[in-house]
PDB file of N, CA and C in Angstrom:
ATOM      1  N   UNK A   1      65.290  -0.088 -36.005  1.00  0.00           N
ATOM      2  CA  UNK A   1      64.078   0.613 -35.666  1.00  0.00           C
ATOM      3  C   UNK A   1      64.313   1.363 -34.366  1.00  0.00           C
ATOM      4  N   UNK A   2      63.922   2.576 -34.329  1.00  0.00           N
ATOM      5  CA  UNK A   2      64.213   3.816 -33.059  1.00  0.00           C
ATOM      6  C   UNK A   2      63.059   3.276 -32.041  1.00  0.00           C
ATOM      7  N   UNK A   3      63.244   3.361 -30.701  1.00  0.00           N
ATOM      8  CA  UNK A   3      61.892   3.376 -29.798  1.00  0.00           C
ATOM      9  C   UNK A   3      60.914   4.261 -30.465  1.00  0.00           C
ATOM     10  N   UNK A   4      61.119   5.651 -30.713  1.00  0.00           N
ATOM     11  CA  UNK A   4      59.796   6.727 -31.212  1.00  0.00           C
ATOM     12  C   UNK A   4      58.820   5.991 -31.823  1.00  0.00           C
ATOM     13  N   UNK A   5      60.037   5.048 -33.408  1.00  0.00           N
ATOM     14  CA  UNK A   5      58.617   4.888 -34.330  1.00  0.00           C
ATOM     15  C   UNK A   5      58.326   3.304 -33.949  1.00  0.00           C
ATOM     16  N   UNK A   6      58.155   2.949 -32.859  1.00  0.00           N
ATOM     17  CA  UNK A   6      57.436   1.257 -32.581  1.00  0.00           C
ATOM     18  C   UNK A   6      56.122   1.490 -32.855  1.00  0.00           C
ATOM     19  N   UNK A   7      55.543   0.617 -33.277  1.00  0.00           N
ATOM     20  CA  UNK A   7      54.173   0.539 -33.319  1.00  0.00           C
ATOM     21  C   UNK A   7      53.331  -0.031 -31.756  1.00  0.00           C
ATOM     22  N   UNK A   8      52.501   0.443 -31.067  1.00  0.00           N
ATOM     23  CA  UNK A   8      51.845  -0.217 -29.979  1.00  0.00           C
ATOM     24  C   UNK A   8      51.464  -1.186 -29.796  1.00  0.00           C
ATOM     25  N   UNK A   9      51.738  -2.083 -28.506  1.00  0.00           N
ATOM     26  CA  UNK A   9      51.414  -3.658 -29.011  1.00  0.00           C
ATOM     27  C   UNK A   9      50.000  -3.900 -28.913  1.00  0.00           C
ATOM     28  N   UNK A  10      50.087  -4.775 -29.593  1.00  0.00           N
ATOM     29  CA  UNK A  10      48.918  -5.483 -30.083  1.00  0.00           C
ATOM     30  C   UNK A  10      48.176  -5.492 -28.976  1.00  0.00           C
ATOM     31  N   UNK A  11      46.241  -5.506 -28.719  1.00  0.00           N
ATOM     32  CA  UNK A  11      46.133  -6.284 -27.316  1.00  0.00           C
ATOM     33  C   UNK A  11      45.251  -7.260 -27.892  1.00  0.00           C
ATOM     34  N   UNK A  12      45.476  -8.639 -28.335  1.00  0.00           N
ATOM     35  CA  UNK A  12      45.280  -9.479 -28.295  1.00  0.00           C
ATOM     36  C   UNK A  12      45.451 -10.874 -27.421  1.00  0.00           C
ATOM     37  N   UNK A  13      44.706 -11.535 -27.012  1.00  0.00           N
ATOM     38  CA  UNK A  13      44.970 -12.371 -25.964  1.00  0.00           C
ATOM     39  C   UNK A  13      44.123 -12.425 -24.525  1.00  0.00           C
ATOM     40  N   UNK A  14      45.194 -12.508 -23.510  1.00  0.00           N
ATOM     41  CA  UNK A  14      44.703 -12.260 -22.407  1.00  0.00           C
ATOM     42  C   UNK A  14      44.943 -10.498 -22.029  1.00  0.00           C
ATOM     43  N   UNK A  15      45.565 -10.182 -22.332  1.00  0.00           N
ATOM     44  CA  UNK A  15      45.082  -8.290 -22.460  1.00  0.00           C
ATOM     45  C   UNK A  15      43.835  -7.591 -23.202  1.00  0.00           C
ATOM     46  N   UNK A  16      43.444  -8.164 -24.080  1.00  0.00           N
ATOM     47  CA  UNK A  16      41.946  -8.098 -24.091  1.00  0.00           C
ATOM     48  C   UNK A  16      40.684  -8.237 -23.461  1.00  0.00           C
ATOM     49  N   UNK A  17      41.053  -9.505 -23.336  1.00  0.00           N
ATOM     50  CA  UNK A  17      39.872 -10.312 -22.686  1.00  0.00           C
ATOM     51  C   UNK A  17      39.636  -9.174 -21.313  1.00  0.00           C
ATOM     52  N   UNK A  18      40.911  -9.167 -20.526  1.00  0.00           N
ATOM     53  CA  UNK A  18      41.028  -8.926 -19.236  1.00  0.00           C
ATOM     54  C   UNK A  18      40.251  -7.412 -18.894  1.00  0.00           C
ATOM     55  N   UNK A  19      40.503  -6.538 -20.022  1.00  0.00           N
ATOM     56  CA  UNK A  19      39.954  -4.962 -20.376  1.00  0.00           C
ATOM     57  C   UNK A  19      38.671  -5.128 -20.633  1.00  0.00           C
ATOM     58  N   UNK A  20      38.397  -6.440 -21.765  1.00  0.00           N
ATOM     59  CA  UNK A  20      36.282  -6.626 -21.625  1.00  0.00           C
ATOM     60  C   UNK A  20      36.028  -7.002 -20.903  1.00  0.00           C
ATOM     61  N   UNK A  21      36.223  -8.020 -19.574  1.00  0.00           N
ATOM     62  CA  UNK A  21      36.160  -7.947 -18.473  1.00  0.00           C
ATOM     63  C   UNK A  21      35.879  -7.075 -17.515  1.00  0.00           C
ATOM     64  N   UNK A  22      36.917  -6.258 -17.097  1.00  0.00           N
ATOM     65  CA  UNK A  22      36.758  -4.872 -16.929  1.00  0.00           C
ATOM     66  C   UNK A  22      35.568  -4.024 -16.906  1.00  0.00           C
ATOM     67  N   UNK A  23      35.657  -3.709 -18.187  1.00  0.00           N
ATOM     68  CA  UNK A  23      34.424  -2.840 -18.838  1.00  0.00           C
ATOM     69  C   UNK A  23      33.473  -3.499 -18.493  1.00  0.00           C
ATOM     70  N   UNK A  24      32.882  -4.746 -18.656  1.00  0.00           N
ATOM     71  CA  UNK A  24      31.749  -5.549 -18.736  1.00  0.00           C
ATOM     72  C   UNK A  24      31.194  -5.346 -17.001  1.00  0.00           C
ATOM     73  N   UNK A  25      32.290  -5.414 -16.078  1.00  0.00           N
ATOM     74  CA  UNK A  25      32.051  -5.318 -14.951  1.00  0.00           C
ATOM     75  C   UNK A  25      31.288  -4.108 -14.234  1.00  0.00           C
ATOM     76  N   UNK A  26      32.014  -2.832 -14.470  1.00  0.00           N
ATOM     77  CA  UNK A  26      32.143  -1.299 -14.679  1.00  0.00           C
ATOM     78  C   UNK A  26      30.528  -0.951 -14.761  1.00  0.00           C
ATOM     79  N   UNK A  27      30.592  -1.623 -16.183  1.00  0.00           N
ATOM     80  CA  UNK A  27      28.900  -1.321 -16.889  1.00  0.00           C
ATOM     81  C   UNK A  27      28.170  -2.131 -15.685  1.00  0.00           C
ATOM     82  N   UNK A  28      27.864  -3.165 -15.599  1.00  0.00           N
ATOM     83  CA  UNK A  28      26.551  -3.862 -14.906  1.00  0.00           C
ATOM     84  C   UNK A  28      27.055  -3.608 -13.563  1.00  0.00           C
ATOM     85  N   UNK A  29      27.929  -3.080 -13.018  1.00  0.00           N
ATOM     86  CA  UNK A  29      28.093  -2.713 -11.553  1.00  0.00           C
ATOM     87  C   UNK A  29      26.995  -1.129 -11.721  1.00  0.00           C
ATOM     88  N   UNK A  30      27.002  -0.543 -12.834  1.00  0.00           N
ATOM     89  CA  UNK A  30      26.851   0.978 -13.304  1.00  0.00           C
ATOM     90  C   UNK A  30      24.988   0.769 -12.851  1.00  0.00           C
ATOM     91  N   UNK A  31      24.850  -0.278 -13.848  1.00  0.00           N
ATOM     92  CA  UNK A  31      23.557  -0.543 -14.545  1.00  0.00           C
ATOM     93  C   UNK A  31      22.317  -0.997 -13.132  1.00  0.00           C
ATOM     94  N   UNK A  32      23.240  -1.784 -11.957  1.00  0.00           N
ATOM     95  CA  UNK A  32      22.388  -2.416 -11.295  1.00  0.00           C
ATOM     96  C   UNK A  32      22.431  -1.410 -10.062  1.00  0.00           C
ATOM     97  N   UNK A  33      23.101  -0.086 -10.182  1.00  0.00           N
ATOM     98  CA  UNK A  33      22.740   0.754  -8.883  1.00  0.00           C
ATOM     99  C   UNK A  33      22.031   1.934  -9.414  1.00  0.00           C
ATOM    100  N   UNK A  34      21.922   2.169 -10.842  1.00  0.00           N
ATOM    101  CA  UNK A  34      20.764   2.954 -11.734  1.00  0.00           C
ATOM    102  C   UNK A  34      19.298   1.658 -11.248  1.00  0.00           C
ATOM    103  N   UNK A  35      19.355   1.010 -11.447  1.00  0.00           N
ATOM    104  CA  UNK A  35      18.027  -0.244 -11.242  1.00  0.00           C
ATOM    105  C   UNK A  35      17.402   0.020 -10.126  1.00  0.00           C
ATOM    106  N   UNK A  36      18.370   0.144  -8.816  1.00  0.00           N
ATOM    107  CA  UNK A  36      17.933  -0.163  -7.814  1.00  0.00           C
ATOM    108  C   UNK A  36      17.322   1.561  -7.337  1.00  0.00           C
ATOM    109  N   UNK A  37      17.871   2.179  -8.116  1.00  0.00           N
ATOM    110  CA  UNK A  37      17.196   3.788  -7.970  1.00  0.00           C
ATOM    111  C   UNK A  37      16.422   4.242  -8.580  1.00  0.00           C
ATOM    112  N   UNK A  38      16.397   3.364  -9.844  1.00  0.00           N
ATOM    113  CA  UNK A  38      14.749   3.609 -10.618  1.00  0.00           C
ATOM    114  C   UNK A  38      13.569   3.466  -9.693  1.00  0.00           C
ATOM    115  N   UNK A  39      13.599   2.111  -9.178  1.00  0.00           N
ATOM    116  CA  UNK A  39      13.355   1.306  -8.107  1.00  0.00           C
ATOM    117  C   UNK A  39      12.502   1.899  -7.184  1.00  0.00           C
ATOM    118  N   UNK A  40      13.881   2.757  -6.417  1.00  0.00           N
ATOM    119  CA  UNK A  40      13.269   3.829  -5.398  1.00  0.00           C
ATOM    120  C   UNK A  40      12.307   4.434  -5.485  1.00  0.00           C
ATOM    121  N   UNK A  41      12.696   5.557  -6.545  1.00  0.00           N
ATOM    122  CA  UNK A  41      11.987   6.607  -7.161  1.00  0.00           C
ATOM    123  C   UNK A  41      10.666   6.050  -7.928  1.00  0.00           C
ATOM    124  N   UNK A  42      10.109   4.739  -7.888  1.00  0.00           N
ATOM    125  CA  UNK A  42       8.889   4.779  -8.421  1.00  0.00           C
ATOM    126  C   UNK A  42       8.202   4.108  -6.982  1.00  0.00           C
ATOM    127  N   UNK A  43       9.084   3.526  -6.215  1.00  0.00           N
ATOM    128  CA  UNK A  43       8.028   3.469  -5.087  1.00  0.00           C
ATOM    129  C   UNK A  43       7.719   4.638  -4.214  1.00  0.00           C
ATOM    130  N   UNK A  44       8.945   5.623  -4.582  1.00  0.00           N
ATOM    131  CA  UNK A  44       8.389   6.814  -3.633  1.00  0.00           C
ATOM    132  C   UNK A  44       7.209   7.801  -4.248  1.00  0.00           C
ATOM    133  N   UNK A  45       7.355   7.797  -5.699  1.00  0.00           N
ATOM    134  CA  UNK A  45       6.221   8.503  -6.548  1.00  0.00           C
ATOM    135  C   UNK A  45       4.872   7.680  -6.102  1.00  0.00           C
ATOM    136  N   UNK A  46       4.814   6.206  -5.915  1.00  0.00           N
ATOM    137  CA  UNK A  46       3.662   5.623  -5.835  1.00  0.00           C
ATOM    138  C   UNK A  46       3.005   6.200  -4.027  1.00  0.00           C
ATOM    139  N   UNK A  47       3.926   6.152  -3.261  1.00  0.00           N
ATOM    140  CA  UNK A  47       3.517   6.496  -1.967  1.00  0.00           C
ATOM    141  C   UNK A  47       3.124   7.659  -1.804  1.00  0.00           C
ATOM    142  N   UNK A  48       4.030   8.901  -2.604  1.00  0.00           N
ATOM    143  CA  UNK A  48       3.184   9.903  -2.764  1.00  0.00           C
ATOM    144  C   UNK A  48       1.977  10.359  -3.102  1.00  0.00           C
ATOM    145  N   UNK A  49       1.645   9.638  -3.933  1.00  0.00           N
ATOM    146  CA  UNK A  49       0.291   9.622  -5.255  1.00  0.00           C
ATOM    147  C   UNK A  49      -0.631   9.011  -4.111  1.00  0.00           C
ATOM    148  N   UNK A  50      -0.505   8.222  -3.621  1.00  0.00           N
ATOM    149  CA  UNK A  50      -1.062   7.337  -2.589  1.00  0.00           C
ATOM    150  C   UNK A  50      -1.930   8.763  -1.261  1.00  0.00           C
ATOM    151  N   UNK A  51      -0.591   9.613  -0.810  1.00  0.00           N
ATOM    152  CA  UNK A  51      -0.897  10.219   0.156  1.00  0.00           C
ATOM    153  C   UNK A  51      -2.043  11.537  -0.815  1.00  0.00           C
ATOM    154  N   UNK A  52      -1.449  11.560  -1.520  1.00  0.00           N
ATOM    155  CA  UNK A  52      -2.555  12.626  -1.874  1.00  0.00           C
ATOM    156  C   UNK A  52      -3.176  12.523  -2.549  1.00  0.00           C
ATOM    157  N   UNK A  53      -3.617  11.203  -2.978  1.00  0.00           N
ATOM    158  CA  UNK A  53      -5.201  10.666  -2.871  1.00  0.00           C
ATOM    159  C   UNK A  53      -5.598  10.529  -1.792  1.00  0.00           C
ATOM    160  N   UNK A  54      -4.950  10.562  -0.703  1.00  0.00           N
ATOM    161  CA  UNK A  54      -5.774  10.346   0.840  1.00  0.00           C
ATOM    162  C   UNK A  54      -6.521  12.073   1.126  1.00  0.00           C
ATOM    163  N   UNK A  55      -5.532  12.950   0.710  1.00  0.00           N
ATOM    164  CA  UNK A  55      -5.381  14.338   1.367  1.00  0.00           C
ATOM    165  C   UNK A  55      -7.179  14.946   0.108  1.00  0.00           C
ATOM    166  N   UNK A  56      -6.790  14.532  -1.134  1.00  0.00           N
ATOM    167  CA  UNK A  56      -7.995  14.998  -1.998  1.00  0.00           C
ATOM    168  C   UNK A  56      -9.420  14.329  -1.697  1.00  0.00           C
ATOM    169  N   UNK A  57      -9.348  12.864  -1.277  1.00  0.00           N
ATOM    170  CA  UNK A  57     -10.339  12.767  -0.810  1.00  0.00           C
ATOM    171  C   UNK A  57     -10.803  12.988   0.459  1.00  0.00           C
ATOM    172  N   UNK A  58     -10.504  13.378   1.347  1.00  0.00           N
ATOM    173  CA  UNK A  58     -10.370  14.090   2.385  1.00  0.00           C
ATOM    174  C   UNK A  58     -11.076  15.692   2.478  1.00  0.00           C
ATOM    175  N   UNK A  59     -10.458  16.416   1.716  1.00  0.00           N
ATOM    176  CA  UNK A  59     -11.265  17.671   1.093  1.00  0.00           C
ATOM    177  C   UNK A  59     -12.940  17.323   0.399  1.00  0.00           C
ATOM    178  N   UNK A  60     -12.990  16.304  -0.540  1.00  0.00           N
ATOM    179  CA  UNK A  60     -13.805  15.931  -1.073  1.00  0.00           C
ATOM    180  C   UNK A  60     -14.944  15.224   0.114  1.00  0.00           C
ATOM    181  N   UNK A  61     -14.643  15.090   0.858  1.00  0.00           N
ATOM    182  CA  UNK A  61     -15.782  14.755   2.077  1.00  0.00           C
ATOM    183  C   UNK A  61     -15.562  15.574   3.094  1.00  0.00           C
ATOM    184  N   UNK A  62     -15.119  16.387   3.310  1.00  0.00           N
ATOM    185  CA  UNK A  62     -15.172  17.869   4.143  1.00  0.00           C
ATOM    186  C   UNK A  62     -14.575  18.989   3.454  1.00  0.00           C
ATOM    187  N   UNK A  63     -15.194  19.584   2.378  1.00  0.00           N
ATOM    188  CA  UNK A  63     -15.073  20.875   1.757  1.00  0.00           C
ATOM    189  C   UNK A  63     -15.500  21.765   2.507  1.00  0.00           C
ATOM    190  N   UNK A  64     -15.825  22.368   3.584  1.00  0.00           N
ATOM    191  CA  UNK A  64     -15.684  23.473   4.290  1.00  0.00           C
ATOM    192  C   UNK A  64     -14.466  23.355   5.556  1.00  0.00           C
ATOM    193  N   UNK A  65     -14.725  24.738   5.098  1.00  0.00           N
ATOM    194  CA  UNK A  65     -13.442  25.797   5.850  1.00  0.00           C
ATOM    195  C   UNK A  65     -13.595  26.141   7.542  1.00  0.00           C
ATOM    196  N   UNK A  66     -14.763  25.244   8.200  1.00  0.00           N
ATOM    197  CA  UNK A  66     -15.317  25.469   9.077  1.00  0.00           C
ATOM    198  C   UNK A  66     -13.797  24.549  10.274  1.00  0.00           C
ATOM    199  N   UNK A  67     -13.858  25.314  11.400  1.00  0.00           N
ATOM    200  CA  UNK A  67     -12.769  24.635  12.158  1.00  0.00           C
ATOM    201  C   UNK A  67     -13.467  22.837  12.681  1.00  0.00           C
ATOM    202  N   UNK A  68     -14.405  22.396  12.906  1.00  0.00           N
ATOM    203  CA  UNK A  68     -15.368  21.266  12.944  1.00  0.00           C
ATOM    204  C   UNK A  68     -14.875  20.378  11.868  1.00  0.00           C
ATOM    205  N   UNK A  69     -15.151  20.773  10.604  1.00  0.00           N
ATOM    206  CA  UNK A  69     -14.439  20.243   9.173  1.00  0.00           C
ATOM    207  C   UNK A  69     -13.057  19.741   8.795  1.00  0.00           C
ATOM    208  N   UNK A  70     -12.658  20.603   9.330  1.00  0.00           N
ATOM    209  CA  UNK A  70     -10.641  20.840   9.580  1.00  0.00           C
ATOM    210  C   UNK A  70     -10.547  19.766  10.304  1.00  0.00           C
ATOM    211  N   UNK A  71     -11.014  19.443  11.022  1.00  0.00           N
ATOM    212  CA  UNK A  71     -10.712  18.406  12.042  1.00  0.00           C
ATOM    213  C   UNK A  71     -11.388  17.132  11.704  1.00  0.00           C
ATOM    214  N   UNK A  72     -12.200  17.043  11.230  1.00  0.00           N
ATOM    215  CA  UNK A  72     -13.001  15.823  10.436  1.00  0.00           C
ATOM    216  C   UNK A  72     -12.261  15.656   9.297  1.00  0.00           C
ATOM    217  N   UNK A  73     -11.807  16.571   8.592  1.00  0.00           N
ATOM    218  CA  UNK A  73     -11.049  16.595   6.901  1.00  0.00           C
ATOM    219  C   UNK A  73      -9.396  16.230   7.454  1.00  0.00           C
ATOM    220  N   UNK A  74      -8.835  16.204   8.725  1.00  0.00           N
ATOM    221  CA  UNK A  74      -7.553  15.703   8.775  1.00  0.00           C
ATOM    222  C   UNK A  74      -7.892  14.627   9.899  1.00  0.00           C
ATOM    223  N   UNK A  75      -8.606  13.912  10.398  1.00  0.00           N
ATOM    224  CA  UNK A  75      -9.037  12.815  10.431  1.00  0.00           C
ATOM    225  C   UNK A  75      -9.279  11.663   9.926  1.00  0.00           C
ATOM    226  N   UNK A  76     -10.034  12.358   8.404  1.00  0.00           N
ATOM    227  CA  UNK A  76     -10.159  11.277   7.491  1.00  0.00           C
ATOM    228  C   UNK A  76      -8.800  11.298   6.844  1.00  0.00           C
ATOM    229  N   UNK A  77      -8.306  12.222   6.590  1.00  0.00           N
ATOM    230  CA  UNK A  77      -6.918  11.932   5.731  1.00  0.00           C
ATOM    231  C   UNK A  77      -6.156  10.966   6.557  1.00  0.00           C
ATOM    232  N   UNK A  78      -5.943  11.201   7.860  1.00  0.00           N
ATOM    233  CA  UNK A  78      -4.616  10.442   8.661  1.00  0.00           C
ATOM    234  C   UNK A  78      -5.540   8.860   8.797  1.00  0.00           C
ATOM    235  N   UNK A  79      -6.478   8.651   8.728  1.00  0.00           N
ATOM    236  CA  UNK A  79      -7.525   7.395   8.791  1.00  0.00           C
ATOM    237  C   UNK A  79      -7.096   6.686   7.432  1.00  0.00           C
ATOM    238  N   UNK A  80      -7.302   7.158   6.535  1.00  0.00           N
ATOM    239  CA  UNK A  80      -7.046   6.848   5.217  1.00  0.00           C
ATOM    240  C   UNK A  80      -5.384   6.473   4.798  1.00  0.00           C
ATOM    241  N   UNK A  81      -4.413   7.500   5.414  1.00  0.00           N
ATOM    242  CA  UNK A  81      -2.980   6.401   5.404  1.00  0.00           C
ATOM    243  C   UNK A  81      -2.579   5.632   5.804  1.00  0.00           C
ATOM    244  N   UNK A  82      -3.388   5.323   7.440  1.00  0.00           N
ATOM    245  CA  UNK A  82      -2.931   4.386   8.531  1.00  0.00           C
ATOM    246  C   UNK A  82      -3.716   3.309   7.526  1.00  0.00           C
ATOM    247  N   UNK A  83      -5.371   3.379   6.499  1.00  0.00           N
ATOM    248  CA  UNK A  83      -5.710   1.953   6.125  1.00  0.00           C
ATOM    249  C   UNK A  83      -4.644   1.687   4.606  1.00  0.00           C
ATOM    250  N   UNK A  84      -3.618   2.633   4.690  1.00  0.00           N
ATOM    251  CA  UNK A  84      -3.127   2.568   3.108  1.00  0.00           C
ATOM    252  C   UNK A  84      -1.345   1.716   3.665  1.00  0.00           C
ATOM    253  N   UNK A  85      -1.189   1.885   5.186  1.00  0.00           N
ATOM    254  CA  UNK A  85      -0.087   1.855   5.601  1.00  0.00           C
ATOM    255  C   UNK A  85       0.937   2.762   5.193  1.00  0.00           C
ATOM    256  N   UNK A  86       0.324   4.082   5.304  1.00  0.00           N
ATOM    257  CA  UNK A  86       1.684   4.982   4.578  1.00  0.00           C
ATOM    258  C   UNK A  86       1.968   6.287   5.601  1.00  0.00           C
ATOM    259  N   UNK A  87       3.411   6.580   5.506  1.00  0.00           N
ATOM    260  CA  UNK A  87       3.617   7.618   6.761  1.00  0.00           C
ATOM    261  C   UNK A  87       2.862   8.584   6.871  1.00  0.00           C
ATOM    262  N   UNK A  88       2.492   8.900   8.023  1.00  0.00           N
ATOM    263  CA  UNK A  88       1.982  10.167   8.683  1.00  0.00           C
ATOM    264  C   UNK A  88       0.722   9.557   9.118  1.00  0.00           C
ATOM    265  N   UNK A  89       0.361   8.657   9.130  1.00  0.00           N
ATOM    266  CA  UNK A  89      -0.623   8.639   9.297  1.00  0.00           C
ATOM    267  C   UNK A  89      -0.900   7.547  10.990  1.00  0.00           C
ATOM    268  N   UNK A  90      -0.117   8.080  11.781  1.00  0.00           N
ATOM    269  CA  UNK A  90       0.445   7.509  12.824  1.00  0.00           C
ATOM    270  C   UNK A  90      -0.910   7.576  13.702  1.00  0.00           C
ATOM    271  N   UNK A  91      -0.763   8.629  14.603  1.00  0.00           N
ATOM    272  CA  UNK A  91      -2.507   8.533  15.675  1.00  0.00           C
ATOM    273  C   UNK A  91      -2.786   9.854  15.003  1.00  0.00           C
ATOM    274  N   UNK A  92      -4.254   9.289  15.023  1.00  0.00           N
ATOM    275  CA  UNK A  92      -5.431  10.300  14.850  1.00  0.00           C
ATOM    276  C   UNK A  92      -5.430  11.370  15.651  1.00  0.00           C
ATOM    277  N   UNK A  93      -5.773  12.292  15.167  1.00  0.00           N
ATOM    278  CA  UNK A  93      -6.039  13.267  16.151  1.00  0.00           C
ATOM    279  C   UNK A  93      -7.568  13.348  16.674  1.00  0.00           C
ATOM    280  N   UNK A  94      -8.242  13.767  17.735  1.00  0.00           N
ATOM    281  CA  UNK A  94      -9.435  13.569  17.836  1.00  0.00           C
ATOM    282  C   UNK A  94      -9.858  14.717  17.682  1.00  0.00           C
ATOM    283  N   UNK A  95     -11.260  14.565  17.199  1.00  0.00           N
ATOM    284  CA  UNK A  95     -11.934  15.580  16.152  1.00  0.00           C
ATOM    285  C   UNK A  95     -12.273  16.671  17.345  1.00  0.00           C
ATOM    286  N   UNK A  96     -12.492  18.108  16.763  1.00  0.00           N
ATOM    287  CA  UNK A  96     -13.030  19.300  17.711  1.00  0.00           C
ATOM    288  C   UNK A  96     -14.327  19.511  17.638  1.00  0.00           C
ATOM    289  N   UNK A  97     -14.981  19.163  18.999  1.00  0.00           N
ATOM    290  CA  UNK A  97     -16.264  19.776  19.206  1.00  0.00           C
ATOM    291  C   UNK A  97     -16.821  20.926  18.562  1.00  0.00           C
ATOM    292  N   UNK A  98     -18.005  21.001  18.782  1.00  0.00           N
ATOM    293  CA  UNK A  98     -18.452  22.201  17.917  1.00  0.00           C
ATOM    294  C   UNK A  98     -18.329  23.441  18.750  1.00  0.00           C
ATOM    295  N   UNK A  99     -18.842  23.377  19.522  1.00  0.00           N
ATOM    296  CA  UNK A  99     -18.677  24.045  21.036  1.00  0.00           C
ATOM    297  C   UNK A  99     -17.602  24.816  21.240  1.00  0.00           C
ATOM    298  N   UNK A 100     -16.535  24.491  21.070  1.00  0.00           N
ATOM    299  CA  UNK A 100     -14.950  24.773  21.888  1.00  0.00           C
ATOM    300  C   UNK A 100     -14.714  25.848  20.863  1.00  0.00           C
ATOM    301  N   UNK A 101     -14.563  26.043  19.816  1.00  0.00           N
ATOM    302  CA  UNK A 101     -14.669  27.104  19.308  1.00  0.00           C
ATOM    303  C   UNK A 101     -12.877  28.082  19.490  1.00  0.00           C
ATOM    304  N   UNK A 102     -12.170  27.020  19.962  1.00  0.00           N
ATOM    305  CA  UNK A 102     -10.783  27.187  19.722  1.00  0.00           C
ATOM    306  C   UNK A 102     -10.262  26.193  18.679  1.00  0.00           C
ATOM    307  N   UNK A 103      -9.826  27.541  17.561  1.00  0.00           N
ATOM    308  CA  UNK A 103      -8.596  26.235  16.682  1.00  0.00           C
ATOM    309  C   UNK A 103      -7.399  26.306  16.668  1.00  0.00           C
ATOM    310  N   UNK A 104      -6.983  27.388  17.694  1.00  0.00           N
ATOM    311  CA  UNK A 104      -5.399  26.889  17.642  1.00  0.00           C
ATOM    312  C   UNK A 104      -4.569  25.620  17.758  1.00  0.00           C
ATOM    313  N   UNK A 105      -5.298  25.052  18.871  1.00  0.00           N
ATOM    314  CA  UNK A 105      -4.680  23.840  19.215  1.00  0.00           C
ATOM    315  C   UNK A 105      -4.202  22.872  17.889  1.00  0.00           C
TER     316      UNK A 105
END
């Protein structure tokens, strides 16, 4: 028999096992850093959803465009993440007089 026509050896045994091993490893090493990023990505969708339910109801109790409003309507929003514990919602800003009649600040 020539080397060319050998047939490939067998992998039976411990050359098997050792390759499903392998693989078996490969996969659930694969599987548990897809998990842990599903993971992520639904707590970050939930925190989002979170913030802008803060931001819509916010509008929804100060719907005007008035600079007084603006400042009451991002009040309640940043009030509403600090009681949700979610970023941005660090210090309040304090609301603008009616008076002052500057909104740049």
């Amino acid at each position: 028999m020539t080397p060319a026509c050998r047939r490939p050896p067998d992998l039976t045994g411990r050359r098997l096992a050792l390759r499903l091993a392998l693989l078996a490893l490969v996969a659930a090493a694969l599987g548990a850093g897809r998990a842990a990023a599903d993971d992520k990505l639904r707590q970050s969708e939930a925190t989002w959803r979170a913030m802008d339910n803060c931001a819509r109801a916010a509008i929804k109790a100060y719907p005007d465009y008035t600079a007084e409003a603006l400042a009451k309507r991002e009040t309640e929003r940043r009030l509403c993440l600090r009681r949700g514990n979610l970023p941005g919602g660090g210090d309040a800003p304090t609301p603008v007089t009616a008076g002052s009649g500057d909104v740049s600040k």
